[in-house]
Protein backbone atom coordinates (compact mmCIF):
# COMPACT_ATOMS: atom_id res chain seq x y z
CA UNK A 1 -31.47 -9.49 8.37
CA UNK A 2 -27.58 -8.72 9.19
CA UNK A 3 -24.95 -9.08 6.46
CA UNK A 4 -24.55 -12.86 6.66
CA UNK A 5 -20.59 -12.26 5.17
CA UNK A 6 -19.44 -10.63 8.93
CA UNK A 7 -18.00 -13.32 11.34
CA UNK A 8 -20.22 -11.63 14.34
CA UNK A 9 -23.52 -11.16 11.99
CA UNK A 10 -25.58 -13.05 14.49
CA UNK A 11 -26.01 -11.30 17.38
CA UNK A 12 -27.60 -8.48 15.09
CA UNK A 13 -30.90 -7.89 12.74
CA UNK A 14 -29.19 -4.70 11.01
CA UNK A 15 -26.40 -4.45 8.65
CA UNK A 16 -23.66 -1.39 10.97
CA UNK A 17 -23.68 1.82 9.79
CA UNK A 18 -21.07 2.87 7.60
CA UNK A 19 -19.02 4.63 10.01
CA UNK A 20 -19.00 2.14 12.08
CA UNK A 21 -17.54 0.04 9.20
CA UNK A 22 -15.24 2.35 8.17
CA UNK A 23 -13.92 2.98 11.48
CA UNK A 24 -14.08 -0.81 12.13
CA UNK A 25 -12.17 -2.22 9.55
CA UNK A 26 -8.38 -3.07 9.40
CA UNK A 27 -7.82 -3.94 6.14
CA UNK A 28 -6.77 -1.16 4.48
CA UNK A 29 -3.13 -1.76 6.76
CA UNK A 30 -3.35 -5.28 8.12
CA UNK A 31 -3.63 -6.81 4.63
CA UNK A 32 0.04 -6.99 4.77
CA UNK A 33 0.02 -9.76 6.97
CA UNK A 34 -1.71 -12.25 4.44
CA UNK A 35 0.84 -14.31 4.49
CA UNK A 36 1.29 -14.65 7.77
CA UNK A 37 -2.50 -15.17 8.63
CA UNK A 38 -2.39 -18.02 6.08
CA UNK A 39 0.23 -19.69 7.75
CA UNK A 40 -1.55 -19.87 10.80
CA UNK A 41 -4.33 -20.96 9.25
CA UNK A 42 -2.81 -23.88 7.59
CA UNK A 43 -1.12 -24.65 10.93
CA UNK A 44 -4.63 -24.18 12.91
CA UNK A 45 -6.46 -26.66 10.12
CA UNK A 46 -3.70 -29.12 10.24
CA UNK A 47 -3.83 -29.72 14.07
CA UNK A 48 -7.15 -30.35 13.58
CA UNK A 49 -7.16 -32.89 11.58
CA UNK A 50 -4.95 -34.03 14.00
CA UNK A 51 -7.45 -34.07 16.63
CA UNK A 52 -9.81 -35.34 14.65
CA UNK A 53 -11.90 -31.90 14.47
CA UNK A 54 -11.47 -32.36 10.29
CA UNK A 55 -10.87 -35.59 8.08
CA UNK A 56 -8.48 -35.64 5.68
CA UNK A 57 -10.24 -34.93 3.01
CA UNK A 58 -11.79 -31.62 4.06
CA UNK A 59 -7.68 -30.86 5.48
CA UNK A 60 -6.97 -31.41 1.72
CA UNK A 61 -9.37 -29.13 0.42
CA UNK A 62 -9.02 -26.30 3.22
CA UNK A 63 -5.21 -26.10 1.93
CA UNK A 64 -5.58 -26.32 -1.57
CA UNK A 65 -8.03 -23.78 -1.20
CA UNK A 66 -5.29 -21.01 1.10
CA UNK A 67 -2.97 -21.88 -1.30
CA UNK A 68 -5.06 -20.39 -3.86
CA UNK A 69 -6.01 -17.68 -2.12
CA UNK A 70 -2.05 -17.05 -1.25
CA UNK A 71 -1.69 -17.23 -4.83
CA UNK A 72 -4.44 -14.55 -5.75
CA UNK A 73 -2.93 -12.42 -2.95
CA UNK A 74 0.62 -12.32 -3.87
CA UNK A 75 -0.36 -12.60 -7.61
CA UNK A 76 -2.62 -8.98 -7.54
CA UNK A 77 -5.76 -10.81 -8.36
CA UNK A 78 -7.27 -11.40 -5.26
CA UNK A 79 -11.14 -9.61 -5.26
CA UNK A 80 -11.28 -7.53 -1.90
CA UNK A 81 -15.38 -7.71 -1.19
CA UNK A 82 -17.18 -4.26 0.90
CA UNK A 83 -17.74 -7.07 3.76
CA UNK A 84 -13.86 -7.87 4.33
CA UNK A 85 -13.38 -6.14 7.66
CA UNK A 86 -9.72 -7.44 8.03
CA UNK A 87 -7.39 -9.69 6.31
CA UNK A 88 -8.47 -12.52 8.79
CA UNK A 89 -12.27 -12.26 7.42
CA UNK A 90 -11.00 -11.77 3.92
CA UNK A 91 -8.68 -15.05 3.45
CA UNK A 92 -11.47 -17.37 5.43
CA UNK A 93 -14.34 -15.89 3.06
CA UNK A 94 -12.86 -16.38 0.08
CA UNK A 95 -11.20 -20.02 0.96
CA UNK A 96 -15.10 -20.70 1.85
CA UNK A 97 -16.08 -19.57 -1.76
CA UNK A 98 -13.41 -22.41 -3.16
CA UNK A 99 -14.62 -24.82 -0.97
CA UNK A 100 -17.45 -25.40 1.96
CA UNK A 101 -15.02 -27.53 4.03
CA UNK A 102 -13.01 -24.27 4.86
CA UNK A 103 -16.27 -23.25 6.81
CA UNK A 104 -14.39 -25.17 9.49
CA UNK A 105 -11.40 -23.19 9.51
CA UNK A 106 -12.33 -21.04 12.25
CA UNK A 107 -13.16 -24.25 14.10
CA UNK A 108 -11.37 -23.50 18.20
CA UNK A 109 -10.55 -20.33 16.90
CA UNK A 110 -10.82 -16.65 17.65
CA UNK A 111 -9.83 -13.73 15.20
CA UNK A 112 -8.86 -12.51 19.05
CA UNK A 113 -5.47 -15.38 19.38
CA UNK A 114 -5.40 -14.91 15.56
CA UNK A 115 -4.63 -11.48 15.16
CA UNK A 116 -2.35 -11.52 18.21
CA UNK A 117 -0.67 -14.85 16.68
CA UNK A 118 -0.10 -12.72 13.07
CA UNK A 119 1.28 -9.80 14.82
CA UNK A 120 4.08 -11.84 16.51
CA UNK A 121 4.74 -13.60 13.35
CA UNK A 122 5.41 -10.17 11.95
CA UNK A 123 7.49 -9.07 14.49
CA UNK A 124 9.89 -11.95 14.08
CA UNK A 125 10.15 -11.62 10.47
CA UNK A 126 10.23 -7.74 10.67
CA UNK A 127 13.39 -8.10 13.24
CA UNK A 128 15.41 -10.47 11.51
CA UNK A 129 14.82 -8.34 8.34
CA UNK A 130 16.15 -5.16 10.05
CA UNK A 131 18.72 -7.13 12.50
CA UNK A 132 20.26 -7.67 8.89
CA UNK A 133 19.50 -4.45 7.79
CA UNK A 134 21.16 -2.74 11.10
CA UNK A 135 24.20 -5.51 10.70
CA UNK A 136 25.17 -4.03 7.06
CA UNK A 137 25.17 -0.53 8.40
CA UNK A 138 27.45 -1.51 10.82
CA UNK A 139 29.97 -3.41 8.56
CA UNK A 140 29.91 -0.71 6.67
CA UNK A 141 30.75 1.86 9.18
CA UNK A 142 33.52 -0.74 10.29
CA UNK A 143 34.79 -0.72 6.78
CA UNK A 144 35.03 2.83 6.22
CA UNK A 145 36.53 2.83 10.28
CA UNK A 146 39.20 0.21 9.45
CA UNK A 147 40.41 2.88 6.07
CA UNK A 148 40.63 5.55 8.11
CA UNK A 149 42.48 3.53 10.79
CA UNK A 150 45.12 3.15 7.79
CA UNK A 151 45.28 6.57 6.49
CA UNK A 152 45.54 7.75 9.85
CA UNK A 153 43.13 10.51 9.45
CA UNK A 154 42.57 12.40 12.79
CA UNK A 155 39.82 15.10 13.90
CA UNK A 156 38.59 17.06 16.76
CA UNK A 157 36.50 15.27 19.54
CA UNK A 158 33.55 17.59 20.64
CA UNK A 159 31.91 18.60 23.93
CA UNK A 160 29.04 20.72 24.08
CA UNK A 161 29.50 20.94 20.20
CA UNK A 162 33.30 22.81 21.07
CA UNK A 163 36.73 21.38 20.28
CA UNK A 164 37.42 19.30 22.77
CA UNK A 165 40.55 16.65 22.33
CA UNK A 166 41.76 14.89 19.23
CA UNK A 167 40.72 11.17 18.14
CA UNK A 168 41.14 8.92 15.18
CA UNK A 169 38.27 9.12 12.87
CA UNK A 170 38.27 5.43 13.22
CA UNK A 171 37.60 5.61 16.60
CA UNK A 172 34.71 8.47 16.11
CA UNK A 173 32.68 5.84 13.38
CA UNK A 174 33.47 2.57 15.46
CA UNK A 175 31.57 4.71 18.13
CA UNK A 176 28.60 4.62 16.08
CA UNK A 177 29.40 1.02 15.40
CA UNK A 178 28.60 -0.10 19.08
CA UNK A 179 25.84 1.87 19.38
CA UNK A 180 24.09 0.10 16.64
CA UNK A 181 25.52 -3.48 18.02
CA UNK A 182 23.62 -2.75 21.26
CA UNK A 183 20.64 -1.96 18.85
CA UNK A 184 20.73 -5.79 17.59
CA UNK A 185 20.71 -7.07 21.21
CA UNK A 186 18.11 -5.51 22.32
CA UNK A 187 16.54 -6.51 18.42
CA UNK A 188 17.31 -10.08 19.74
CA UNK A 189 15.94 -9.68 23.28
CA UNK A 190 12.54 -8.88 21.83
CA UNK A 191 12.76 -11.18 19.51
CA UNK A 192 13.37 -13.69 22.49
CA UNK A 193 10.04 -12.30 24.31
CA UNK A 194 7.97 -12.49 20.87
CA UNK A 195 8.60 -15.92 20.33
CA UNK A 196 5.73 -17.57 21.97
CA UNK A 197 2.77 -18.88 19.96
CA UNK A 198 -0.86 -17.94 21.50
CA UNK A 199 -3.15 -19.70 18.86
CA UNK A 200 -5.49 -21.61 21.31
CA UNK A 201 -5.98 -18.79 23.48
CA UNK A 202 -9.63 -18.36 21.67
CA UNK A 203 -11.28 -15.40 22.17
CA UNK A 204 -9.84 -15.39 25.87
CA UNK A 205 -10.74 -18.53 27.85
CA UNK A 206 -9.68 -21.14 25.51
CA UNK A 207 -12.15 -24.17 24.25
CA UNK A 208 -13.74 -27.23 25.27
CA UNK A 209 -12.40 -28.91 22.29
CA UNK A 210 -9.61 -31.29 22.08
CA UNK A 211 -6.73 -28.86 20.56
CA UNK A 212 -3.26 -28.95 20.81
CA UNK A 213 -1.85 -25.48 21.02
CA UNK A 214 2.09 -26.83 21.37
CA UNK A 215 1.56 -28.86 17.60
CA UNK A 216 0.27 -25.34 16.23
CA UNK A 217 3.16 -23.72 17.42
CA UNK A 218 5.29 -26.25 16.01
CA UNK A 219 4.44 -26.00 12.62
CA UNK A 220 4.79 -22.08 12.88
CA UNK A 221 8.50 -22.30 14.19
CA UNK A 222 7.51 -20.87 17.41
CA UNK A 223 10.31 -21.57 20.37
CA UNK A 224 7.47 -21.56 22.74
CA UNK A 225 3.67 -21.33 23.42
CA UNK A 226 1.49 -19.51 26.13
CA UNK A 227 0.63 -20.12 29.62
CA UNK A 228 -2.38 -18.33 30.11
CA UNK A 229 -5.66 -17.71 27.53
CA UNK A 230 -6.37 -14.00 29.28
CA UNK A 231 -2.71 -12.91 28.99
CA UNK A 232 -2.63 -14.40 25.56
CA UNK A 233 -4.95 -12.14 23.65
CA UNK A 234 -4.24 -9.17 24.72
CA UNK A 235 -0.35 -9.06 25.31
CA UNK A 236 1.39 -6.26 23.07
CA UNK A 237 4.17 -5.99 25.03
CA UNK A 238 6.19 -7.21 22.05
CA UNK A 239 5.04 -4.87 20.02
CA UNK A 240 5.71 -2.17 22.67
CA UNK A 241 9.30 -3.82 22.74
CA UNK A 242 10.17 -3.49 19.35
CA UNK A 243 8.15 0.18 19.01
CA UNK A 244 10.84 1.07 21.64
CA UNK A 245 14.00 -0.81 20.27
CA UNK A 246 13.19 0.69 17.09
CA UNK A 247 13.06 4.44 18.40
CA UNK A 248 16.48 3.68 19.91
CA UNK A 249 18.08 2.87 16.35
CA UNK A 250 16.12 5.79 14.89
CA UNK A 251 17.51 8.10 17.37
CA UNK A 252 21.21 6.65 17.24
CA UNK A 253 20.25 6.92 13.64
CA UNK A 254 19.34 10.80 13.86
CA UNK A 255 22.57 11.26 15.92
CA UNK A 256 24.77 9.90 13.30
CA UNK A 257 22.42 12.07 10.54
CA UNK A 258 22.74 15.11 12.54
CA UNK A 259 26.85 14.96 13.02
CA UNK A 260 27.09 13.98 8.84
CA UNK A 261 25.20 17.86 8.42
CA UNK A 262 27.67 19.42 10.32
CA UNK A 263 31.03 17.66 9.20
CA UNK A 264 29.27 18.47 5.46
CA UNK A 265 28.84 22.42 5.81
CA UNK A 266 31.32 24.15 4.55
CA UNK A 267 32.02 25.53 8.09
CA UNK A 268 33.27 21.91 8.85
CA UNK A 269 34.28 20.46 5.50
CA UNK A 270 35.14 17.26 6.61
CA UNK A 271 33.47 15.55 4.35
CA UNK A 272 32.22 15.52 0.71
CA UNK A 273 29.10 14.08 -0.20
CA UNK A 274 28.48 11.75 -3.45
CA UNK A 275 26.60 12.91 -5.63
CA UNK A 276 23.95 9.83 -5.01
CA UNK A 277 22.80 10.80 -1.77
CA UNK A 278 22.43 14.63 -1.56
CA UNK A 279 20.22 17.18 -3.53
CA UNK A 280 20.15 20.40 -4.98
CA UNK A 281 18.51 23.64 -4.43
CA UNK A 282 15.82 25.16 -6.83
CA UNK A 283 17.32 28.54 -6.67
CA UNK A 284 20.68 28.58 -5.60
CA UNK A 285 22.96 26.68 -7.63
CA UNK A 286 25.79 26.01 -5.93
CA UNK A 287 24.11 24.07 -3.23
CA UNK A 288 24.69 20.24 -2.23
CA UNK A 289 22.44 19.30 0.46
CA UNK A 290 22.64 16.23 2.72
CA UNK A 291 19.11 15.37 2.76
CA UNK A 292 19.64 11.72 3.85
CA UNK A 293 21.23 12.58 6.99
CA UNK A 294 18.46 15.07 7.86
CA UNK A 295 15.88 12.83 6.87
CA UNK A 296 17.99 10.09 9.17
CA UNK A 297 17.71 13.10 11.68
CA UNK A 298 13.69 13.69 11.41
CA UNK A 299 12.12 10.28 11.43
CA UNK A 300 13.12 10.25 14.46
CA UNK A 301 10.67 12.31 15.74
CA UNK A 302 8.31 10.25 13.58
CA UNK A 303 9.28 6.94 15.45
CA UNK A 304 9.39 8.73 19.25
CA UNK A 305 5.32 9.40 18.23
CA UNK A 306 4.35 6.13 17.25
CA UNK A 307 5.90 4.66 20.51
CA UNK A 308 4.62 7.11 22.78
CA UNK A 309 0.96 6.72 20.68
CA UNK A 310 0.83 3.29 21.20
CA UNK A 311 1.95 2.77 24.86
CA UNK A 312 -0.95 5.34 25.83
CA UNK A 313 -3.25 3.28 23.49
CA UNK A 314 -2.87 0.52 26.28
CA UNK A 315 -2.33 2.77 29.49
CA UNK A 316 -6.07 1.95 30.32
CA UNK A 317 -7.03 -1.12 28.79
CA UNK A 318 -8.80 -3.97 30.95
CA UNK A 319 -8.43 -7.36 30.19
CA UNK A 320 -8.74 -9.19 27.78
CA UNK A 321 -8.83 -7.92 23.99
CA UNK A 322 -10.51 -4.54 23.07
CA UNK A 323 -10.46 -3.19 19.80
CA UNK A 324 -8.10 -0.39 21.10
CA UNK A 325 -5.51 -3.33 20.14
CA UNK A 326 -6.67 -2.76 16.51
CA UNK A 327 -4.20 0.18 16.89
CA UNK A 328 -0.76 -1.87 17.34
CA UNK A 329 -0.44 -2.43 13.38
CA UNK A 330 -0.08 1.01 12.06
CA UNK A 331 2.70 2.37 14.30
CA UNK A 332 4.30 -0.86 14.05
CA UNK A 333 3.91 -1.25 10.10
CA UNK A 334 5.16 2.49 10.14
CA UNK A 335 8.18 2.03 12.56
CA UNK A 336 9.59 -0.69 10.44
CA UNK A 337 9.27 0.37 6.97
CA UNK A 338 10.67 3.13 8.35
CA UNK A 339 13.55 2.31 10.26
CA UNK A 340 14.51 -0.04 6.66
CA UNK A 341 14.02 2.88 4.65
CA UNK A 342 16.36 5.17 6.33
CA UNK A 343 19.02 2.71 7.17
CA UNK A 344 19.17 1.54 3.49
CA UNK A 345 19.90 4.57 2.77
CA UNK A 346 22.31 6.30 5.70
CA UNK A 347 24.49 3.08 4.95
CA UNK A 348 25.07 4.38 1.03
CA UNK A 349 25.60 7.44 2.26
CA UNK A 350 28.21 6.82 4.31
CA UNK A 351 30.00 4.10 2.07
CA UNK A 352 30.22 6.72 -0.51
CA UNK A 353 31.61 9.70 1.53
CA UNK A 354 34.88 11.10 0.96
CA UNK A 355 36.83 12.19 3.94
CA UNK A 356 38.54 15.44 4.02
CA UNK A 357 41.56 14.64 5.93
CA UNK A 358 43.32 17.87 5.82
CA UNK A 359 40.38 19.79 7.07
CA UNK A 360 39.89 17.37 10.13
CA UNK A 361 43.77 17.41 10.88
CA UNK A 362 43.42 21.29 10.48
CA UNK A 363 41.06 21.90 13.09
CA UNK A 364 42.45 18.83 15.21
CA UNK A 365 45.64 20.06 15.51
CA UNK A 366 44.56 23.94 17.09
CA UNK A 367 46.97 24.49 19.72
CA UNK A 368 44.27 25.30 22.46
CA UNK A 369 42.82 21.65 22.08
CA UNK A 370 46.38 20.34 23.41
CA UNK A 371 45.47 22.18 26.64
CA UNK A 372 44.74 18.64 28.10
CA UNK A 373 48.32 17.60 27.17
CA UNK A 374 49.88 19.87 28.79
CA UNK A 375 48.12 19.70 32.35
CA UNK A 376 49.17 15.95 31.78
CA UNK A 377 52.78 17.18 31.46
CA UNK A 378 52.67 19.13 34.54
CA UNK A 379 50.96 16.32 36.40
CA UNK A 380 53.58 13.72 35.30
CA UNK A 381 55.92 15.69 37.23
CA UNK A 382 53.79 15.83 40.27
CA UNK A 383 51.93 18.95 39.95
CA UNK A 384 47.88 18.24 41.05
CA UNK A 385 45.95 17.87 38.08
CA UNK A 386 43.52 20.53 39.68
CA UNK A 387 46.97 23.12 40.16
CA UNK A 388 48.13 22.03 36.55
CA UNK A 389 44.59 22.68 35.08
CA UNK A 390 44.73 26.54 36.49
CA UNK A 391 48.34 26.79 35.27
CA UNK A 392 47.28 25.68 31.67
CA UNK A 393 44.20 27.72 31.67
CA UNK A 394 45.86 31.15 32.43
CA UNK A 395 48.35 30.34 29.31
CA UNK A 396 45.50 29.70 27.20
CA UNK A 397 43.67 32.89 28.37
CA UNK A 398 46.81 35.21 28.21
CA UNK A 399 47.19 33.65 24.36
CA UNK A 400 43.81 34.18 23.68
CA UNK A 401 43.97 37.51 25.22
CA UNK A 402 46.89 39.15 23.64
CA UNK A 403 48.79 38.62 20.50
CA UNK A 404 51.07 35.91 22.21
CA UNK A 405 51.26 32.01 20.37
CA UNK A 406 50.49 29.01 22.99
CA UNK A 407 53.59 27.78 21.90
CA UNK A 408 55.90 30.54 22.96
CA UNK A 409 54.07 31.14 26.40
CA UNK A 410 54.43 27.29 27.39
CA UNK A 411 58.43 26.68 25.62
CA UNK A 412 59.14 29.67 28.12
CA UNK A 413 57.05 28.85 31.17
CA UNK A 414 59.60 27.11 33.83
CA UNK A 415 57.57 24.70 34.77
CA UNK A 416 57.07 23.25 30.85
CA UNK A 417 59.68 24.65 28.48
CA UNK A 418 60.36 22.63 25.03
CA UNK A 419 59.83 19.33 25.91
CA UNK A 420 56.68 20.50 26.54
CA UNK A 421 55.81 23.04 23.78
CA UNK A 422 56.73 19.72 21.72
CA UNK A 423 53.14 18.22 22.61
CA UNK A 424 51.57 21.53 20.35
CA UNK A 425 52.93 19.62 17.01
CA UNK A 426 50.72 18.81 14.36
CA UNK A 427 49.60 14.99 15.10
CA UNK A 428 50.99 14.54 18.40
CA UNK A 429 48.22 14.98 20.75
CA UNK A 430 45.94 12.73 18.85
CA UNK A 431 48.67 9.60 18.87
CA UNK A 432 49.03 9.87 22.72
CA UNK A 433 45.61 9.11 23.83
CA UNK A 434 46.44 5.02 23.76
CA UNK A 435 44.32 4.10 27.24
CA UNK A 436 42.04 1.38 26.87
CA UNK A 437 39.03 2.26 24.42
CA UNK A 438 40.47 5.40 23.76
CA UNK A 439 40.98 7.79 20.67
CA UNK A 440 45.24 6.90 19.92
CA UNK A 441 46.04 4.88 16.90
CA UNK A 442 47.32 1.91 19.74
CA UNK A 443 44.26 1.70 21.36
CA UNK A 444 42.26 1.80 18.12
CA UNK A 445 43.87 -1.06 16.70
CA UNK A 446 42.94 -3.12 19.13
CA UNK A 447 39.28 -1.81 19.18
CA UNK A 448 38.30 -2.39 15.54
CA UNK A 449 40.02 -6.31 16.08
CA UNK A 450 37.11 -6.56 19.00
CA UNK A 451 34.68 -4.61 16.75
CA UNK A 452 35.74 -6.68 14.16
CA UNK A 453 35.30 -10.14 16.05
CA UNK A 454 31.76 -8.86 17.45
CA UNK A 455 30.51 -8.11 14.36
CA UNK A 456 31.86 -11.50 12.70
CA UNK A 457 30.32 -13.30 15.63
CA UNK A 458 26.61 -12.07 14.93
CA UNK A 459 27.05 -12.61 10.99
């Protein structure tokens, strides 16, 4: 006879072979949802009492008994048997050891709605953990803008990774700061779309019993519950959804990790790393290595796979559940603990940094990255910006090109002279960029109050 401790022992006379179980079985990585599949479970049991499926008695005993086993769980004691497949199977076999009446527990129910019912539960919990997570990185990069904002530190603005114009180095971090504020929304907008119970669904056509999927989703705190049994099972579009947002903060992540190894070689020097987040070498001593911001910088890769794995996991999958689904928990498991991991520690990193102002001023304040400035000049005084572009280009070539300073060639040119050559001071260009959203100390101010509102808003 089949292992009578398998849910689906029934349909066979032979115990599967051990590949099959090996293959089978989720436990080793869905065990983290025990809580979660508990609290379905008490939700599921309670309901039907409420239907009149269980007395009040056997309700009694059924949660006693999941609050042990929640207990044993959390506690480290809990006695994993070979014939667990999944956390599902494990929690309802060892309530039935503490008491018979928890036979019923699967009573209207499919480990197909019950599964898909744990995942979302996970989900929401996972995104309000790293909505929090993402919301501290951003105060702190508001923090550290806001500083800057009153030291007035300055740097060069890049395109294609050459100087391009000056900014504030407030404006350059509250950059990042938006990024990551889109990052919650669309956090939130899957949340939104997750929050939908589906215990009730069954296995995929509902029951012929008297349930009440709405008082389930009730008790779980779910805003909503499904429509329709097929789409019910096997939906992973939230998962999908929060695979994806997650890739997005992992790559604005890996942007943020990737500009903190340049401004901390000693090409760039604009910053100094504490001693907390960076590492040494094993042979050359005088090495101080950002390996939090390259680590920021190669998860993302990491996260990019286990979205791109998963969606093709369900490119071909007919309705309604297949095990294929079995393969949502890992990437997802992985995308979040990763995501926390490397956020945790980017924010440290960058609330310990110490800016090197003089450096950033130094390399903001080249006169070829005024170039901008001065076609501005010209075209304030009517020249096309297109004529004024060639006129400023030639001076910058004939500069570059012979052993004549910027300065000289434009405070004798007729059509810019002194008033002119003025706009190649330390500090000026940066200050004059005061358009809305842009990189002058004017316009910064009143960025980091909106920044400042937005963020206070979502607290």
């Amino acid at each position: 006879m089949a292992d009578g401790n398998t849910l689906w022992y029934g349909r066979f006379e032979g115990n599967p072979n051990q590949a099959l179980r090996e293959l089978n079985d989720s436990l080793p990585f869905d065990q983290r949802m025990f809580r979660e599949d508990i609290a379905g479970s008490r939700a599921h049991v309670e309901m039907l009492c409420e239907v009149g499926l269980l007395n009040e008695s056997e309700l009694s005993e059924i949660l006693d008994a999941l609050d042990v086993v929640e207990k044993e769980i959390s506690g480290g004691t809990f006695q994993w048997a070979a014939t667990d497949e999944d956390i599902h199977t494990a929690v309802e076999r060892r309530a039935t050891e503490i008491t018979a009446a928890a036979a019923k527990i699967h009573t209207a129910r499919s480990r197909n709605d019950q599964v898909a019912n744990d995942v979302r539960l996970v989900v929401l919990s996972e995104i309000d953990s790293l909505t929090r997570i993402v919301h501290s990185l951003v105060q702190t990069l508001l923090h550290r803008a806001e500083e800057a904002h009153q030291e007035g530190l300055y740097l060069p603005g890049y395109t294609h990774l050459q100087r391009a114009q000056p900014v504030a180095l407030a404006h350059h971090l509250a950059a990042y700061c938006w990024m990551f504020l889109r990052d919650i929304d669309r956090l939130a907008e899957t949340r939104r779309r997750t929050d939908v119970s589906v215990l009730g669904a069954g296995a995929l056509a509902g029951t012929s019993l008297p349930i009440k999927p709405a008082s389930v989703a009730d008790k779980l705190g779910f805003s909503d519950v499904f429509n329709n049994s097929l789409d019910a099972v096997s939906d992973r579009d939230f998962v999908a959804d929060l695979l994806y947002s997650l890739t997005v903060v992992g790559i604005h992540l890996s942007k943020l990790g990737e500009e903190l190894c340049l401004w901390a070689s000693s090409e760039f020097n604009y910053v100094e790393l504490d001693d907390e987040f960076a590492t040494g070498s094993s042979m050359m001593p005088q090495k101080k290595n950002p390996d939090v911001a390259e680590l920021a910088r190669g998860k993302a890769g990491r996260l990019l796979g286990n979205l791109t794995g998963f969606l093709a996991t369900q490119k071909g999958l007919p309705l309604t559940y297949n095990k294929d689904l079995q393969e949502d928990k890992e990437p997802l498991f992985d995308s979040c603990d990763t995501i926390r991991l490397t956020t945790i520690a980017l924010t440290g990193m960058i609330e310990s940094l110490k800016f090197n102002g003089h450096s950033m001023s130094a390399s903001a304040d080249s006169q070829e990255i005024a170039a901008t400035d001065l076609a501005d000049f010209l075209v304030q005084r009517g020249l096309p910006f297109r004529e004024a572009h060639s006129v400023i280009a030639g001076l910058v070539r004939e500069s570059l090109d012979s052993d004549a300073e910027l300065t000289d060639l434009v405070n004798n040119h007729p059509d810019l002279g002194p008033e002119a050559a003025r706009l190649l001071q330390p500090g000026v260009g940066w200050a004059r960029r005061n358009s809305h959203g842009g990189g002058g100390p004017e316009a910064v101010t009143e960025q980091l109050a909106a920044l400042k509102a937005h963020v206070e808003s979502i607290s």
